[in-house]
Protein backbone atom coordinates (compact mmCIF):
# COMPACT_ATOMS: atom_id res chain seq x y z
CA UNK A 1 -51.85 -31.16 -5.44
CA UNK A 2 -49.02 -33.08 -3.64
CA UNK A 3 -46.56 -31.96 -6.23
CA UNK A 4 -48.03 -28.66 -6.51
CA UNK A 5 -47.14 -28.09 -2.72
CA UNK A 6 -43.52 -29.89 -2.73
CA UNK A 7 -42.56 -27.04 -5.29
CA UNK A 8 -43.93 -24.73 -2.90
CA UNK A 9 -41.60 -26.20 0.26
CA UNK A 10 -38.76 -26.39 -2.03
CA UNK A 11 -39.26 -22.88 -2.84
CA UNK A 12 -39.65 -21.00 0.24
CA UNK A 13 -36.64 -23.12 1.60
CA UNK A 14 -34.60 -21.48 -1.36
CA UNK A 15 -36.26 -17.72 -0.65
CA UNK A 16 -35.00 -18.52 3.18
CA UNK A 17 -31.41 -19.57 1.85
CA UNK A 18 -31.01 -16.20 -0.49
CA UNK A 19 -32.19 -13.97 1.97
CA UNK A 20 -29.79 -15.15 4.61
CA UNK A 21 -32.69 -16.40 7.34
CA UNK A 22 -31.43 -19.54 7.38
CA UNK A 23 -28.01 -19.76 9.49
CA UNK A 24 -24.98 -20.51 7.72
CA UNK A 25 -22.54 -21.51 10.16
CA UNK A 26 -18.75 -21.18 9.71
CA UNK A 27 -19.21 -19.74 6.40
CA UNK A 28 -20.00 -16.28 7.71
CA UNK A 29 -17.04 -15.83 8.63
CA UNK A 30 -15.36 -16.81 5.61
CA UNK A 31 -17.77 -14.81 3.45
CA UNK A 32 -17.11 -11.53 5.71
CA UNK A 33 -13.03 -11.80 5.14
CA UNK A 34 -12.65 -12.13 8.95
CA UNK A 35 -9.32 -13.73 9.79
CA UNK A 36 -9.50 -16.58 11.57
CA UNK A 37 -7.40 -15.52 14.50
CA UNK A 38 -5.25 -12.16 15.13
CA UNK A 39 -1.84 -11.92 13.93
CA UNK A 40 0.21 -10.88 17.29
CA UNK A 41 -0.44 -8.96 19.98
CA UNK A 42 -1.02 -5.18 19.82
CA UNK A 43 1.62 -3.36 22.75
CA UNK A 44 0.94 -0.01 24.51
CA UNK A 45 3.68 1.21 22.53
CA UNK A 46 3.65 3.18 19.91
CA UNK A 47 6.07 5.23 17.01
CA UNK A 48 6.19 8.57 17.01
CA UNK A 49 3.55 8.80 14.84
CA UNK A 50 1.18 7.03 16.97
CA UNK A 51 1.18 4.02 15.58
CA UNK A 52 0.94 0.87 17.53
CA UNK A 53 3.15 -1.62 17.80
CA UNK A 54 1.92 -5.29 16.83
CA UNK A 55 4.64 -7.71 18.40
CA UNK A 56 5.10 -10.94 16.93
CA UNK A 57 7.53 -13.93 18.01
CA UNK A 58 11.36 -13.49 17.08
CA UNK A 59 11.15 -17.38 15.32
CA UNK A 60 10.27 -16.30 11.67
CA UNK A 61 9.71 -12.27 12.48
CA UNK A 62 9.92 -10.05 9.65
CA UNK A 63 13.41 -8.28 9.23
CA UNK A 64 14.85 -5.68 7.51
CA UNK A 65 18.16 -4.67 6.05
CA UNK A 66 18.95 -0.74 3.94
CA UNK A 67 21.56 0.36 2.04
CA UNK A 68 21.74 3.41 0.63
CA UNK A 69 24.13 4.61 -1.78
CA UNK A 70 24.64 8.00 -4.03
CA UNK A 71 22.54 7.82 -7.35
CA UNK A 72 25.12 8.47 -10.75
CA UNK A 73 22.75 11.11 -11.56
CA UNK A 74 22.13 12.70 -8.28
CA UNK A 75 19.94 11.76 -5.59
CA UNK A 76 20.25 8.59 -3.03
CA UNK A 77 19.71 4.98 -4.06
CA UNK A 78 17.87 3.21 -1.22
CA UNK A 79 17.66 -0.91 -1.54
CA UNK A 80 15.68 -2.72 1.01
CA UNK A 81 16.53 -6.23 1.69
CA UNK A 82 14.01 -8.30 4.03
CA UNK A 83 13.37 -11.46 5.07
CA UNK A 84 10.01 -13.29 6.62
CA UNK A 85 8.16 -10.76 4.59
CA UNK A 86 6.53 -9.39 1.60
CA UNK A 87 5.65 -5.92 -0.03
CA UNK A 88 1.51 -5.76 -0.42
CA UNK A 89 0.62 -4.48 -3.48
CA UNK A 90 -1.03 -1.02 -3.41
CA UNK A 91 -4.83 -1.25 -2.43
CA UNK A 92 -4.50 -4.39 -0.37
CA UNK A 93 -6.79 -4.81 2.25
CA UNK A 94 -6.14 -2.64 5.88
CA UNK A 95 -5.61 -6.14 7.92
CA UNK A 96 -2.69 -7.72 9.39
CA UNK A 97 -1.73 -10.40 7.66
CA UNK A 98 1.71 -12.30 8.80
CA UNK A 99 4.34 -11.05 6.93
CA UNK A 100 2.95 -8.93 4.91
CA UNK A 101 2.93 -4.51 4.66
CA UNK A 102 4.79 -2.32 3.41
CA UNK A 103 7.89 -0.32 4.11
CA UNK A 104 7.90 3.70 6.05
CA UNK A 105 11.13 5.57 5.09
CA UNK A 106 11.86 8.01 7.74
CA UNK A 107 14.83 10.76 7.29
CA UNK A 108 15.82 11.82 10.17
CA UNK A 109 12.69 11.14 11.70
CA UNK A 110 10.51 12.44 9.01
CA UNK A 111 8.67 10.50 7.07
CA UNK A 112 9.45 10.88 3.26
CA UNK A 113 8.17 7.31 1.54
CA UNK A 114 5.37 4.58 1.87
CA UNK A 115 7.46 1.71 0.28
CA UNK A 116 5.41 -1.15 -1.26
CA UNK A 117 8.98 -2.40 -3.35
CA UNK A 118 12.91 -2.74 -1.98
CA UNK A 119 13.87 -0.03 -4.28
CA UNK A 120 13.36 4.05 -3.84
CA UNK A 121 15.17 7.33 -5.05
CA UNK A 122 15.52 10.14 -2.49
CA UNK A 123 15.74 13.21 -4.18
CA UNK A 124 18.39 15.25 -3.25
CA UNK A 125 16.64 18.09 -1.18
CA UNK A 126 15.27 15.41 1.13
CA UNK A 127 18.80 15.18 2.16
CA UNK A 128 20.48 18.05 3.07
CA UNK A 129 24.68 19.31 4.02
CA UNK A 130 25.78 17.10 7.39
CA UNK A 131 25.03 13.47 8.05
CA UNK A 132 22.11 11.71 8.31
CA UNK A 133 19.73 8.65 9.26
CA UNK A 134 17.78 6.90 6.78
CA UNK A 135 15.69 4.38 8.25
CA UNK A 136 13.20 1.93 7.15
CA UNK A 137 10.79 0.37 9.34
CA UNK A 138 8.47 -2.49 8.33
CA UNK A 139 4.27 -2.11 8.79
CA UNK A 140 1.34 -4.26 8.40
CA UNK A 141 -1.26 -3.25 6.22
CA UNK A 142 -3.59 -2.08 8.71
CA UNK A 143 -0.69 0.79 9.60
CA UNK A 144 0.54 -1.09 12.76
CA UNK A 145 4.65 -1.29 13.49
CA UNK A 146 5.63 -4.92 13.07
CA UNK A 147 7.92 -5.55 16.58
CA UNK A 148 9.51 -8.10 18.05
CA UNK A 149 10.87 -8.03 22.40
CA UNK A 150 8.93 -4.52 22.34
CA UNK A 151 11.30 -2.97 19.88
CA UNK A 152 9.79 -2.17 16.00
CA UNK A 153 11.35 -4.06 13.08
CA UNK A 154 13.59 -1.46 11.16
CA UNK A 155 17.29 -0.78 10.19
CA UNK A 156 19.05 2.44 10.12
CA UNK A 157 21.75 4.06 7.50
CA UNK A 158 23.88 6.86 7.66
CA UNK A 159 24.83 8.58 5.20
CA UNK A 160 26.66 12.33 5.37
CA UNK A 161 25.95 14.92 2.33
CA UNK A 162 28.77 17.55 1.63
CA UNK A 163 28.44 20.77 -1.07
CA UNK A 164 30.20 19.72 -4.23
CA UNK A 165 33.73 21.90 -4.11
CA UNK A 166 34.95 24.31 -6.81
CA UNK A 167 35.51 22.44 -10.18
CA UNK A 168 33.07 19.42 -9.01
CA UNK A 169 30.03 18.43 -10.89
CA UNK A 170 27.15 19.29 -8.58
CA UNK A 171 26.65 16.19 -6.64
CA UNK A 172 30.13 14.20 -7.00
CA UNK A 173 31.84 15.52 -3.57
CA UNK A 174 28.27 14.58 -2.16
CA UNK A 175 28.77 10.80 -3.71
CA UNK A 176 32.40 10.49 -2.42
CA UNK A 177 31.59 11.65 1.34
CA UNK A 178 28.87 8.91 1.10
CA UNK A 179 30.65 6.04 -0.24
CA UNK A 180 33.26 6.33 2.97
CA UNK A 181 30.78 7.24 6.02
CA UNK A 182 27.55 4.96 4.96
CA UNK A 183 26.98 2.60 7.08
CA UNK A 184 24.22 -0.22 7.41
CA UNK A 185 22.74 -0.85 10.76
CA UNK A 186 20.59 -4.47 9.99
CA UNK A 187 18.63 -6.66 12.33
CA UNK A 188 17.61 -3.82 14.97
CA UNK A 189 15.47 -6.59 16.33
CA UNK A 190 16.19 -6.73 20.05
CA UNK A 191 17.63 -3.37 20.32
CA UNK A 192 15.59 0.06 21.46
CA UNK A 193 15.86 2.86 18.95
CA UNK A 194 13.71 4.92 16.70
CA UNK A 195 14.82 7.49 14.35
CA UNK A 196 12.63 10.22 16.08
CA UNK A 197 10.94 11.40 18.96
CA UNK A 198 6.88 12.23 19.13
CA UNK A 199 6.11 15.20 17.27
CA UNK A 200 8.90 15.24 14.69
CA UNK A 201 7.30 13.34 11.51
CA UNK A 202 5.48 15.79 9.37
């Protein structure tokens, strides 16, 4: 009989574990995917698509850098270069995780792109006659605006788009205006900017 009831202790101690009665401390929190502590501090601000920003100290911020440059077979040839951060793959978790997001491509204040790599080809009607800004600004995965001294963490190109002239191949007079009036604006960290007001991003 003694035995007979130790089995039954030892088994309605194991029901109590597997049917989470019995408390189990700090590994709720692990179990639940809960991060331990938030990563910066959410701002009042916010981009113009309503965004948040999620501020973060400048020692180690992320940063961004674009170039953009005429594709050889039409098109624009954008190249990302960023440091204190890395592209989440696609389906990552919606959570802020220190440097980590992805990449919003805005032209002229529209968004075009959801980067999650430094490379990307804009297609040519993206990218109309007269100049241009192509900017890239840097997000966590839950959608907020990585920022640093209240500004967002993004760099600006310009780039100016002419129509090809008689006896040009569609596209060349387009890659020659670019090559002399692109320019790349890195490190807007610590200045104010955006490349649009409220209500322009589609």
């Amino acid at each position: 009989m003694s035995w007979t009831g130790g089995s039954r202790a030892v088994l309605a101690v194991c029901v109590l574990l597997l049917t989470g009665s019995a408390g189990c401390g700090s590994g709720d929190a692990r179990e639940s995917g809960a991060s331990p502590s938030p990563v910066g501090r959410l701002l009042g601000d916010r981009d113009q698509e309503g965004r948040p920003y999620r501020e973060v100290e400048r020692q180690g911020a992320p940063d961004v850098g674009i170039e953009v440059q005429p594709g050889p077979a039409g098109g624009w040839d954008v190249r990302l270069t960023v440091r204190n951060f890395r592209f989440s793959p696609a389906g990552a978790a919606a959570r802020a995780v220190a440097g980590r997001g992805l990449a919003r491509l805005y032209v002229d204040g529209r968004l075009v792109a959801r980067l999650r790599a430094p490379e990307y080809r804009l297609a040519d009607h993206l990218v109309p006659r007269g100049t241009h800004q192509v900017t890239a600004r840097l997000h966590a995965d839950d959608g907020t605006v990585w920022a640093v001294d209240g500004t967002p963490v993004q760099s600006t190109a310009d780039i100016t788009a002419s129509e090809p002239g008689p006896g040009s191949t569609p596209g060349a007079d387009a890659r020659r205006k670019a090559r002399t009036h692109a320019t790349d604006t890195r490190s807007r960290i610590g200045r104010r900017g955006s490349p649009g007001r409220a209500g322009e991003a589609s």
